[in-house]
PDB file of N, CA and C in Angstrom:
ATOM      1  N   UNK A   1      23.569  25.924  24.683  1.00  0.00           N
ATOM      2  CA  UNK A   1      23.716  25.587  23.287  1.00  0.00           C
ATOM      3  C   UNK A   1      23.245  26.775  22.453  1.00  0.00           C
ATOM      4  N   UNK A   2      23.874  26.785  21.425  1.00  0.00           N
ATOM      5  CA  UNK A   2      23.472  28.443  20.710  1.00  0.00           C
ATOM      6  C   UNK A   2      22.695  27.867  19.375  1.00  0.00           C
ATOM      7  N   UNK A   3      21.883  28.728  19.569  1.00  0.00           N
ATOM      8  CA  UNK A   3      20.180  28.813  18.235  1.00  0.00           C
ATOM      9  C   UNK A   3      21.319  28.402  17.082  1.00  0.00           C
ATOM     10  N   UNK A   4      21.910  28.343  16.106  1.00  0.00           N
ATOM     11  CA  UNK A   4      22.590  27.965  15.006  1.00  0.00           C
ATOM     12  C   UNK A   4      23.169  26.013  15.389  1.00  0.00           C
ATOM     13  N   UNK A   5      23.298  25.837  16.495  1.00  0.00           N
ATOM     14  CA  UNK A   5      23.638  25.022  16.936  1.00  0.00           C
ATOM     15  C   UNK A   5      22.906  23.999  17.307  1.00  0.00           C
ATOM     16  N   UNK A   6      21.565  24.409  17.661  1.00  0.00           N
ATOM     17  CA  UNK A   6      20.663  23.831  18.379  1.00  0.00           C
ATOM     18  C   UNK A   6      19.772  23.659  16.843  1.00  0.00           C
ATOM     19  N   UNK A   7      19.198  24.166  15.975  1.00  0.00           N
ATOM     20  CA  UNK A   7      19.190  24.096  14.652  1.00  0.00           C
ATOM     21  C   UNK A   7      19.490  23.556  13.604  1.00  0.00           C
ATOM     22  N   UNK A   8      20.518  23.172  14.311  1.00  0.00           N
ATOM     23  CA  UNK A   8      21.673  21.874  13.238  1.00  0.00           C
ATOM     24  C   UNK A   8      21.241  20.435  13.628  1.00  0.00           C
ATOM     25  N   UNK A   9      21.377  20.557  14.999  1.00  0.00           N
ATOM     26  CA  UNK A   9      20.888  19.212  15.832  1.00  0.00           C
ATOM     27  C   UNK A   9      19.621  19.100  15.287  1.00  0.00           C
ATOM     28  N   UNK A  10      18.903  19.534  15.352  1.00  0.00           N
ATOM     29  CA  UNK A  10      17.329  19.632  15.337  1.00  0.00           C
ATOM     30  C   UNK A  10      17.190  18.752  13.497  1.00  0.00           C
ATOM     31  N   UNK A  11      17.636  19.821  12.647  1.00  0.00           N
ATOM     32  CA  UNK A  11      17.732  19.117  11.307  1.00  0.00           C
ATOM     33  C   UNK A  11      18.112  18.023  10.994  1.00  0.00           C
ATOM     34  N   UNK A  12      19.522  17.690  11.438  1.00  0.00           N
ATOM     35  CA  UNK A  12      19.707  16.414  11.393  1.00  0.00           C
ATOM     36  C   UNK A  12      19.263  15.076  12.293  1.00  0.00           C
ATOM     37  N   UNK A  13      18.371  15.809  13.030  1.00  0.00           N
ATOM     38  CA  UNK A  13      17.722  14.202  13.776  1.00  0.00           C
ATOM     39  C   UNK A  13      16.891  13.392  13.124  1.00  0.00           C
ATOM     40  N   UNK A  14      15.517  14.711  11.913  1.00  0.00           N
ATOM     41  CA  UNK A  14      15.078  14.462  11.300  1.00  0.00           C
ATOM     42  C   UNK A  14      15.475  13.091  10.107  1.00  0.00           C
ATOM     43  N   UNK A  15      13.993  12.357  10.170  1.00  0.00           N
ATOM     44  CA  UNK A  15      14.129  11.385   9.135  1.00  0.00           C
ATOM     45  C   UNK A  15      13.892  11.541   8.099  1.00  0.00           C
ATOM     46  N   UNK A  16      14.792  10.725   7.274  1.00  0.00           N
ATOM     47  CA  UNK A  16      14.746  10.976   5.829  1.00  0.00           C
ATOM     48  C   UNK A  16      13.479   9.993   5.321  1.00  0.00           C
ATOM     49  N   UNK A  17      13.142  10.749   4.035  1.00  0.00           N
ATOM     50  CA  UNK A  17      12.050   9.756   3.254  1.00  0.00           C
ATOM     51  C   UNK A  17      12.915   8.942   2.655  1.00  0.00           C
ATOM     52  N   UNK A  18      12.176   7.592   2.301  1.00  0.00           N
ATOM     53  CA  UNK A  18      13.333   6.168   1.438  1.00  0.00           C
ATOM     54  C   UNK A  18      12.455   6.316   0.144  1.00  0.00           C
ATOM     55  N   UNK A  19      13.087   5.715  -1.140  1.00  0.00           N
ATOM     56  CA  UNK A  19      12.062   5.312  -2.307  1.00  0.00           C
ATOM     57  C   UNK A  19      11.603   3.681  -1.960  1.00  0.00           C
ATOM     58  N   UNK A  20      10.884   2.857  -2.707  1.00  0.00           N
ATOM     59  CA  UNK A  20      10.132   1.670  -2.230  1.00  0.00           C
ATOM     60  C   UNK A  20      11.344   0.911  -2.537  1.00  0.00           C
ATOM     61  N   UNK A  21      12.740   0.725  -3.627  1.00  0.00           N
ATOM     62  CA  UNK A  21      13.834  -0.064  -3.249  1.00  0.00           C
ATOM     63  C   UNK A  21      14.325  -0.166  -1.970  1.00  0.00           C
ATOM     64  N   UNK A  22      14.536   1.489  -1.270  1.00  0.00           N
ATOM     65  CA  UNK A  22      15.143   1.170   0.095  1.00  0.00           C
ATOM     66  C   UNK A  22      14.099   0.170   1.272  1.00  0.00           C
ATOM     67  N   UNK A  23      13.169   0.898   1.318  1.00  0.00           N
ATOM     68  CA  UNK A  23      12.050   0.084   2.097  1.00  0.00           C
ATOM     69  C   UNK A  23      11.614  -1.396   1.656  1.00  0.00           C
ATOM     70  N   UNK A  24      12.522  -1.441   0.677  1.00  0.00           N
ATOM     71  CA  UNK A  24      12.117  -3.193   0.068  1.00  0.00           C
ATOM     72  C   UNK A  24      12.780  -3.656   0.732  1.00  0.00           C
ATOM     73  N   UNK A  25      14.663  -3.616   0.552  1.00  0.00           N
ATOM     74  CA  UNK A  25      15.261  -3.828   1.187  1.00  0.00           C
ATOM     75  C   UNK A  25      15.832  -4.137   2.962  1.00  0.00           C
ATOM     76  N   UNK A  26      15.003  -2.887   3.398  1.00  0.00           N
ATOM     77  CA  UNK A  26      14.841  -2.983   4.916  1.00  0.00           C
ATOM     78  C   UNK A  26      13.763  -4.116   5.522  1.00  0.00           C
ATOM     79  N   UNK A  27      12.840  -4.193   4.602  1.00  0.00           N
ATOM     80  CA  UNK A  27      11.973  -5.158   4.918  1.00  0.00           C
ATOM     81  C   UNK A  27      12.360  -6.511   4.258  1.00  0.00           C
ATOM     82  N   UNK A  28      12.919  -6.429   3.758  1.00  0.00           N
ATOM     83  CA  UNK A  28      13.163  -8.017   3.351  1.00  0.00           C
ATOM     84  C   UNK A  28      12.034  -8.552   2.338  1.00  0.00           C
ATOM     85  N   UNK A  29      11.324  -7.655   1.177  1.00  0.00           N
ATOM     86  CA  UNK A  29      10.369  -7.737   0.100  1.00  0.00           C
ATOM     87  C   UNK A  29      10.782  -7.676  -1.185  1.00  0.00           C
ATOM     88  N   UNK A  30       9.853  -8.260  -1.690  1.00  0.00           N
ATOM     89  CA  UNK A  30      10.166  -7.368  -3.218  1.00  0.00           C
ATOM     90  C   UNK A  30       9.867  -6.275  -3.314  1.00  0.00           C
ATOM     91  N   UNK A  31      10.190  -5.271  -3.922  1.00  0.00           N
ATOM     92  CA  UNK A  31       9.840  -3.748  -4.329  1.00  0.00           C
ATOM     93  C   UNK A  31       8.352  -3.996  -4.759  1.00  0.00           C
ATOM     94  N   UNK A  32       8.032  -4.747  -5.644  1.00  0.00           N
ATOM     95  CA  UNK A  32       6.364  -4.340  -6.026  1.00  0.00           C
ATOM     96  C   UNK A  32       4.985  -4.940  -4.698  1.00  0.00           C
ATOM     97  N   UNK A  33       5.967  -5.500  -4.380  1.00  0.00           N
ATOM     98  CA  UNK A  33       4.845  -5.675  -2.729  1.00  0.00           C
ATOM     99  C   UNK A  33       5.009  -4.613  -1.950  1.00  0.00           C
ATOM    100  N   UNK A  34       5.712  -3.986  -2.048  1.00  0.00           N
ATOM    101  CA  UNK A  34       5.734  -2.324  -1.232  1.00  0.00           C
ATOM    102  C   UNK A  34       4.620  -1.543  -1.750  1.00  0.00           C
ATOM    103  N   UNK A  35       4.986  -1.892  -2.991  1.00  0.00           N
ATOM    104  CA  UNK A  35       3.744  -0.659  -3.658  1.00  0.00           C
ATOM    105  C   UNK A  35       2.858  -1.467  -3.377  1.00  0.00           C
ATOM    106  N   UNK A  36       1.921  -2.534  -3.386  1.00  0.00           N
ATOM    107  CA  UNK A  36       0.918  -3.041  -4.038  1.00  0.00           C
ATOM    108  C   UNK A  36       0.191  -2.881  -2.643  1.00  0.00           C
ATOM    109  N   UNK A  37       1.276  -3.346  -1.478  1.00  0.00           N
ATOM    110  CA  UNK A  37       1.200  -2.716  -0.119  1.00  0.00           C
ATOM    111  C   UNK A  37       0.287  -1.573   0.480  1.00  0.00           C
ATOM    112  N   UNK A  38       0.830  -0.687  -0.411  1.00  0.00           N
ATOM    113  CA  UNK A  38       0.752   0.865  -0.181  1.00  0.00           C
ATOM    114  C   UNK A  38      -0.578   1.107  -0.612  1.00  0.00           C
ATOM    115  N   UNK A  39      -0.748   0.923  -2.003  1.00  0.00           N
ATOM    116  CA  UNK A  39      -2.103   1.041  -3.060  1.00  0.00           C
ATOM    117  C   UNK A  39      -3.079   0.732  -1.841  1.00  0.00           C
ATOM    118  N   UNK A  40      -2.796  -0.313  -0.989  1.00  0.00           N
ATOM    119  CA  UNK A  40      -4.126  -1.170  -0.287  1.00  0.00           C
ATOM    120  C   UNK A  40      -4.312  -0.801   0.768  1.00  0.00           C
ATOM    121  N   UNK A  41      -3.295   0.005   1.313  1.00  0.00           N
ATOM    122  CA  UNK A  41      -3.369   0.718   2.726  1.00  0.00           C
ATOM    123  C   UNK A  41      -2.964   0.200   3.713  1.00  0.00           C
ATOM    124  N   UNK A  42      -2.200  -0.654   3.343  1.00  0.00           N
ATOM    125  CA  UNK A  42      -1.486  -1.584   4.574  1.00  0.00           C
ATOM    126  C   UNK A  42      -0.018  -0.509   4.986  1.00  0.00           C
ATOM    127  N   UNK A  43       0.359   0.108   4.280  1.00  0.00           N
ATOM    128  CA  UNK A  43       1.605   0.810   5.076  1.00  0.00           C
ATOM    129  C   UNK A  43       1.261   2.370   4.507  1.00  0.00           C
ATOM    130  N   UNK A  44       1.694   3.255   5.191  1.00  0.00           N
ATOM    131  CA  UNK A  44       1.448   4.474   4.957  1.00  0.00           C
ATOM    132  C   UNK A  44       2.556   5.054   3.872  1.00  0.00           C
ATOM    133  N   UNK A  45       1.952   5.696   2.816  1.00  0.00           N
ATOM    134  CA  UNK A  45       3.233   5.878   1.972  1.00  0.00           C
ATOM    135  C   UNK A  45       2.809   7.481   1.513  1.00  0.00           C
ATOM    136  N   UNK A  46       3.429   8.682   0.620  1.00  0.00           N
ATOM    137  CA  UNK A  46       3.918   9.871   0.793  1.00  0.00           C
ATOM    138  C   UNK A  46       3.812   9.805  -0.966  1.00  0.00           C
ATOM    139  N   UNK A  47       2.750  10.112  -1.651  1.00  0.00           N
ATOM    140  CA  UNK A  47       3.080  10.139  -3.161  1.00  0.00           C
ATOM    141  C   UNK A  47       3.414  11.646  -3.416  1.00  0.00           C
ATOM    142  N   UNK A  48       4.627  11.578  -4.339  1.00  0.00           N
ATOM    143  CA  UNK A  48       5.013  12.788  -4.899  1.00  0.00           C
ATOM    144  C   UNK A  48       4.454  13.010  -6.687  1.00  0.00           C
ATOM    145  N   UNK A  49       4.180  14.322  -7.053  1.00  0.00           N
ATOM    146  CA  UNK A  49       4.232  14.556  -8.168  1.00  0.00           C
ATOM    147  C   UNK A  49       2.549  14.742  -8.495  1.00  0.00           C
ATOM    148  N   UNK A  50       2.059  14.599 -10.010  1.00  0.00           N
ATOM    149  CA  UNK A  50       0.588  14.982  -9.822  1.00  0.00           C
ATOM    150  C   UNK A  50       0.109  13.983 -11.366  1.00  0.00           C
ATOM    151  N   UNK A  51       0.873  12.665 -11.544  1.00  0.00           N
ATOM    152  CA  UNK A  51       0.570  11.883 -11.886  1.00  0.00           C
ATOM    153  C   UNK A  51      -0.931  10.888 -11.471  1.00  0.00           C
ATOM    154  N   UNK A  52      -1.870  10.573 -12.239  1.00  0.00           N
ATOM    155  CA  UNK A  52      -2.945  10.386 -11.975  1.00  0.00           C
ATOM    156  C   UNK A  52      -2.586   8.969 -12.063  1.00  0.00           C
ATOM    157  N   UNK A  53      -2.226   8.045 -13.113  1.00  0.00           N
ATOM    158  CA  UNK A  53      -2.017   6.699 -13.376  1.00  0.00           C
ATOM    159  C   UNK A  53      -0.970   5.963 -12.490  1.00  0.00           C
ATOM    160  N   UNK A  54       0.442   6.819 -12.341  1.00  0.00           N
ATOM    161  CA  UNK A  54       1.522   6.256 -11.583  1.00  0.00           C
ATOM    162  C   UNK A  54       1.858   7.214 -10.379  1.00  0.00           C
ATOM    163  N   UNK A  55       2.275   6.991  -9.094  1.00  0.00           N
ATOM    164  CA  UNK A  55       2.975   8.204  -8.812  1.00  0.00           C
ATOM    165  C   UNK A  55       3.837   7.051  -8.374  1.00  0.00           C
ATOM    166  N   UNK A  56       4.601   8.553  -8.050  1.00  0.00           N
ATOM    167  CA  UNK A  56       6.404   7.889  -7.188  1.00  0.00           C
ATOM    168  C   UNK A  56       6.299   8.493  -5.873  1.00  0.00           C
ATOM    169  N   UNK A  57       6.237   7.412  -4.796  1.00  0.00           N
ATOM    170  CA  UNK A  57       6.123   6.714  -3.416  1.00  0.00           C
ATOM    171  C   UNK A  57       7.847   7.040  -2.684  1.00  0.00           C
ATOM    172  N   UNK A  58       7.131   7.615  -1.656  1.00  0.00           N
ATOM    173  CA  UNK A  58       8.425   8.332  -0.553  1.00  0.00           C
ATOM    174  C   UNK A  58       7.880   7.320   0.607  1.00  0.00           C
ATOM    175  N   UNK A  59       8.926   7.126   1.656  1.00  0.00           N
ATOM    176  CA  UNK A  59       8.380   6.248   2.838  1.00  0.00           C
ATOM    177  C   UNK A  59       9.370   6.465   3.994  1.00  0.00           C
ATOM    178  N   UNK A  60       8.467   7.032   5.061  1.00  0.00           N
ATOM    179  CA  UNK A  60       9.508   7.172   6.545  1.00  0.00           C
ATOM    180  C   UNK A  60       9.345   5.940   7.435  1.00  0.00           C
ATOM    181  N   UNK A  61      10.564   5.041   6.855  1.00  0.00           N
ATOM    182  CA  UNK A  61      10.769   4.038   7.887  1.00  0.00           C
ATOM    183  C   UNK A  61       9.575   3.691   9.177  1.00  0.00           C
ATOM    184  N   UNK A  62      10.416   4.744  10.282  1.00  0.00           N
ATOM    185  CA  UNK A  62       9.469   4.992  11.150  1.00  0.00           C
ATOM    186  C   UNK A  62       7.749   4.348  10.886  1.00  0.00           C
ATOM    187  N   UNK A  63       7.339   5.132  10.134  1.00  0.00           N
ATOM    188  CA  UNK A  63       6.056   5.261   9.625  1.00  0.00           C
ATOM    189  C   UNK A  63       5.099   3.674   9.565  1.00  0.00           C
ATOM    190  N   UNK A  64       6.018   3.487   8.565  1.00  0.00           N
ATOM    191  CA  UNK A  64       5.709   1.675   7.945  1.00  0.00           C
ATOM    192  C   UNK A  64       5.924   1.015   9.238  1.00  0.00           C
ATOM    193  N   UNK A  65       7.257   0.875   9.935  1.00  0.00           N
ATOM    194  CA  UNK A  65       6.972  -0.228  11.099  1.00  0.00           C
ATOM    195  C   UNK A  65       5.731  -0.230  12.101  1.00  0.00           C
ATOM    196  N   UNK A  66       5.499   0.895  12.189  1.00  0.00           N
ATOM    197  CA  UNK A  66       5.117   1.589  13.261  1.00  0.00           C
ATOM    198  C   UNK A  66       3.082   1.142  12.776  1.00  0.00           C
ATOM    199  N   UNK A  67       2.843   1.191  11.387  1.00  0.00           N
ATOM    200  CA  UNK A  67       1.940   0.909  10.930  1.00  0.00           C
ATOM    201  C   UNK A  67       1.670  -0.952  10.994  1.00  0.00           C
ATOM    202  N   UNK A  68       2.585  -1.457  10.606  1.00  0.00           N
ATOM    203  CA  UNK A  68       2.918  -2.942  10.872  1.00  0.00           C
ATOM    204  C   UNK A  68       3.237  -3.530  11.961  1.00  0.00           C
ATOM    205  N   UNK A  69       3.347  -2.719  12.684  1.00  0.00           N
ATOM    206  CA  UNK A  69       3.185  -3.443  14.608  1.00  0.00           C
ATOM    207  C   UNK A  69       1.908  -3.445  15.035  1.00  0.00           C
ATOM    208  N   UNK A  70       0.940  -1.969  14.653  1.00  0.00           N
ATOM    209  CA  UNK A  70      -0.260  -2.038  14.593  1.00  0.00           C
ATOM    210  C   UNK A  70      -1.226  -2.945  14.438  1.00  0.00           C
ATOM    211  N   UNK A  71      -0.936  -2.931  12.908  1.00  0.00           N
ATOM    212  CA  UNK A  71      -2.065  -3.669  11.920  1.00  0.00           C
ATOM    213  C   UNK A  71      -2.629  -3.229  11.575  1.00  0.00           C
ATOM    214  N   UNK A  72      -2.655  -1.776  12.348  1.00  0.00           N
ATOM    215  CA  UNK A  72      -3.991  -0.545  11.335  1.00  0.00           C
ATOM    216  C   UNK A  72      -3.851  -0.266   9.389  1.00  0.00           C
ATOM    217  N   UNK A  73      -4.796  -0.471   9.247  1.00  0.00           N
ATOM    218  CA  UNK A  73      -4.934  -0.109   7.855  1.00  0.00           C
ATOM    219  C   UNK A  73      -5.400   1.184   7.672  1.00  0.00           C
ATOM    220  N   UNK A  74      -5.363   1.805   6.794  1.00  0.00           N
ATOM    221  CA  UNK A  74      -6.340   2.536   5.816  1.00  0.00           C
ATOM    222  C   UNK A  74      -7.447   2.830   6.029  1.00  0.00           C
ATOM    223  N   UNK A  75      -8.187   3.454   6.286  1.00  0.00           N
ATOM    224  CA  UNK A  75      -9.416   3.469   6.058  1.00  0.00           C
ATOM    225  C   UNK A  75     -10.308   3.502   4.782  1.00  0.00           C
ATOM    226  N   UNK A  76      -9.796   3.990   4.111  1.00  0.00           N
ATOM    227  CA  UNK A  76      -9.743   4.782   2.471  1.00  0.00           C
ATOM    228  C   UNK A  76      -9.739   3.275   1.808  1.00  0.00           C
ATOM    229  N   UNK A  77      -8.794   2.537   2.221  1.00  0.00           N
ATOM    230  CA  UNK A  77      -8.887   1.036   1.240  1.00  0.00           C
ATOM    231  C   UNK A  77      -9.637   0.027   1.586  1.00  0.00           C
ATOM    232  N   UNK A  78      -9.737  -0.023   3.606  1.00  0.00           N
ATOM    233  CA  UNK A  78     -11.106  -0.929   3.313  1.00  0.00           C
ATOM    234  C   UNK A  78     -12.022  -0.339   2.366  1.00  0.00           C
ATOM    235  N   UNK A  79     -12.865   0.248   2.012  1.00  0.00           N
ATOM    236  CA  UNK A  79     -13.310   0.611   1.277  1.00  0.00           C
ATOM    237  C   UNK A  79     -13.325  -0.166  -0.088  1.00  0.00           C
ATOM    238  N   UNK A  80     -12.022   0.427  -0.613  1.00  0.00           N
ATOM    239  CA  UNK A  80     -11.240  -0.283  -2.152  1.00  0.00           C
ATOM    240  C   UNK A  80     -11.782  -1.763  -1.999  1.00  0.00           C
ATOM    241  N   UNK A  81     -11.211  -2.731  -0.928  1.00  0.00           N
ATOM    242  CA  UNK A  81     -11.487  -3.554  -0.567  1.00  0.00           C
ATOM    243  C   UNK A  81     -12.709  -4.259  -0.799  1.00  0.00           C
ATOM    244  N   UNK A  82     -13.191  -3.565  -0.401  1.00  0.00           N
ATOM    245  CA  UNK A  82     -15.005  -3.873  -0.500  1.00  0.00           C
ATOM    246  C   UNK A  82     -15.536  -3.554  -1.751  1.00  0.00           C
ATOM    247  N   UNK A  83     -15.316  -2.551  -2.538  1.00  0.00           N
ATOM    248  CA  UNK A  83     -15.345  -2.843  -3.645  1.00  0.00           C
ATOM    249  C   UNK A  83     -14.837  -3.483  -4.880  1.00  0.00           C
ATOM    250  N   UNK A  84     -13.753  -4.109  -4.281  1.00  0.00           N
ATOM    251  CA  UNK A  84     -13.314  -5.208  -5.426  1.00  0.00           C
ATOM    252  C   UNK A  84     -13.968  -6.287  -4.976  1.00  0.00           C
ATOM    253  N   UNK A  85     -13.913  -6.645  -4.060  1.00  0.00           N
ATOM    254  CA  UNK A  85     -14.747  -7.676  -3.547  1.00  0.00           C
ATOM    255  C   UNK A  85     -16.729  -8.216  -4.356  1.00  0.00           C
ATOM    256  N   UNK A  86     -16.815  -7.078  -4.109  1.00  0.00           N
ATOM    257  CA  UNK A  86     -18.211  -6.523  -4.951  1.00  0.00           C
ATOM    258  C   UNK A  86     -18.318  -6.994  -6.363  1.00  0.00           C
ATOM    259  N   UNK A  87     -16.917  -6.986  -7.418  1.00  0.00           N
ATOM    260  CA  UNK A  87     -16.969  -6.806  -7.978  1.00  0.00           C
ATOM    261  C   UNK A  87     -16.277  -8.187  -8.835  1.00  0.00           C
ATOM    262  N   UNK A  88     -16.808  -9.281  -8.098  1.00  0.00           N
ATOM    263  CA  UNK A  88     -15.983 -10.671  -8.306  1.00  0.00           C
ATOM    264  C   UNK A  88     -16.239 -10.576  -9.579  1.00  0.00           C
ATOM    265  N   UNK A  89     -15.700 -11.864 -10.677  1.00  0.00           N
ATOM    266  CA  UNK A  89     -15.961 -12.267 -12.320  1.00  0.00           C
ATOM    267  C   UNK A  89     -16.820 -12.600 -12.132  1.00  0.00           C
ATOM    268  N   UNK A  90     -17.551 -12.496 -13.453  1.00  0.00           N
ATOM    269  CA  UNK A  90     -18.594 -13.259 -13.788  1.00  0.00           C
ATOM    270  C   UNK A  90     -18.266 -14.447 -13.873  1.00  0.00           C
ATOM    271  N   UNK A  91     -19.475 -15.207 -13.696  1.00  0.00           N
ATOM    272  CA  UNK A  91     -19.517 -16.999 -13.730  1.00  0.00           C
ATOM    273  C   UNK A  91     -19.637 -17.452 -15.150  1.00  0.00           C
ATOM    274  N   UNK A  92     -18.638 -18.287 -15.669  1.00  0.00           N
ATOM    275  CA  UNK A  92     -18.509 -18.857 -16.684  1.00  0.00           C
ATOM    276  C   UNK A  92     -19.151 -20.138 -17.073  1.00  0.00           C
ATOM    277  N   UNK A  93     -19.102 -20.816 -15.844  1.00  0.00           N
ATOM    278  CA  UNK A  93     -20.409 -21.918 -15.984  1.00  0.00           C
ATOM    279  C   UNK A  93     -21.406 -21.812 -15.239  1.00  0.00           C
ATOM    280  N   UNK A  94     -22.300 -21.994 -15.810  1.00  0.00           N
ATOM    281  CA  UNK A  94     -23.679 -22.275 -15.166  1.00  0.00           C
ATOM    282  C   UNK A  94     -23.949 -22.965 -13.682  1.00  0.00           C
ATOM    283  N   UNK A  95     -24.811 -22.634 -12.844  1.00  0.00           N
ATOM    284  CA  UNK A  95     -25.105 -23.979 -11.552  1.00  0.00           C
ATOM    285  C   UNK A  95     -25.716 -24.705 -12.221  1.00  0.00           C
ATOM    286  N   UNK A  96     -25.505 -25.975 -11.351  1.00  0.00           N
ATOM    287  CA  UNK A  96     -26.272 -26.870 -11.667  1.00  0.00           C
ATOM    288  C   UNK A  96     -24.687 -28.078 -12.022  1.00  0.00           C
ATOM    289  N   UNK A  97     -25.422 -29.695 -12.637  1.00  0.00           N
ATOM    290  CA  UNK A  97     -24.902 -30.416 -13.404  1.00  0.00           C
ATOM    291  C   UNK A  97     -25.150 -30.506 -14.812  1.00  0.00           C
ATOM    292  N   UNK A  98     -24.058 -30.762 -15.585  1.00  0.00           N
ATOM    293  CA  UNK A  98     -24.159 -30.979 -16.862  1.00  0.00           C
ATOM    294  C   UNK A  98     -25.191 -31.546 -17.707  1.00  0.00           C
ATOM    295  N   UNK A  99     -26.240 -32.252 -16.538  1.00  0.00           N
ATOM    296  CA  UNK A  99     -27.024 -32.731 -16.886  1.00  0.00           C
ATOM    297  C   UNK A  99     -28.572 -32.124 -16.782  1.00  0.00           C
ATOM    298  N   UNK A 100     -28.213 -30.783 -15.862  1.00  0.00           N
ATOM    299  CA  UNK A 100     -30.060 -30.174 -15.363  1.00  0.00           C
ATOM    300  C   UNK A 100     -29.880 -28.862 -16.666  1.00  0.00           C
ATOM    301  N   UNK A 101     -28.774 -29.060 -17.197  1.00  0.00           N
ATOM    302  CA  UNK A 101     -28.401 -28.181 -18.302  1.00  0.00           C
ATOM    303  C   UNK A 101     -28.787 -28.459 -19.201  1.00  0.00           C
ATOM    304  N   UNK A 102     -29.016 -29.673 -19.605  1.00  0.00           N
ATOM    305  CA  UNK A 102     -29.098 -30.094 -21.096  1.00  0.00           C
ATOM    306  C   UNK A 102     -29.752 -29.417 -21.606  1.00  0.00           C
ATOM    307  N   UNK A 103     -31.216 -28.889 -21.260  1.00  0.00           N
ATOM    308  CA  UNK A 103     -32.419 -28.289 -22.371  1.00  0.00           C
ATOM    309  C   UNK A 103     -31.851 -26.760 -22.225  1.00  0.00           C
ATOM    310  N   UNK A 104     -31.040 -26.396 -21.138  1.00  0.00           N
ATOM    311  CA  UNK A 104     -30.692 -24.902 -21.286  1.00  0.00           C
ATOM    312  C   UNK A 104     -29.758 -24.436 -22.315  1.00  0.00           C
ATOM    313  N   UNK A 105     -28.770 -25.169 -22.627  1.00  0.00           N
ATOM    314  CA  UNK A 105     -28.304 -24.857 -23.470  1.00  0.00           C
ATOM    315  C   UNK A 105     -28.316 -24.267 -24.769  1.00  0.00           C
TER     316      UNK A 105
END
């Protein structure tokens, strides 16, 4: 096989990156569970650009299944994880009954 030839093969075996519509689609999701997905570290995703608030998410097939046969997560988001967790609402009512309340009020 000749180097120009063997080169061609080689390029085109390569996988393409999808945007999160295609990978919605392949998976059978909505598009914003891809991302919300991604944010959490459940599938491995490829951000482009140098947007701090949004970026735009590339994804090699491969990648995601391959992460979802696993189950491996993230490491980076347990983390996240644990700190939202941390970070439940505040309690709007008081313990107790309505009644060990009365003088607190």
């Amino acid at each position: 096989m000749s180097d120009k030839n063997e080169h061609n093969l080689i390029h085109h075996s390569q996988e393409h990156f999808v945007d999160p519509n295609a990978l919605a689609e392949h998976l059978s999701v909505p598009r914003r569970q891809i991302l919300e997905m991604t944010r959490r570290g459940i599938i491995p995703g490829h951000p482009l650009g140098i947007g701090r608030s949004r970026r735009v998410w590339r994804y090699k097939i491969s990648e995601v299944e391959a992460a979802i046969a696993s189950g491996a997560r993230n490491p980076h988001s347990s983390q996240e994880g644990k700190v939202l967790a941390e970070m439940a609402a505040p309690r709007t009512m008081r313990d107790g009954s309505p009644r060990s309340q009365k003088g607190k009020l």
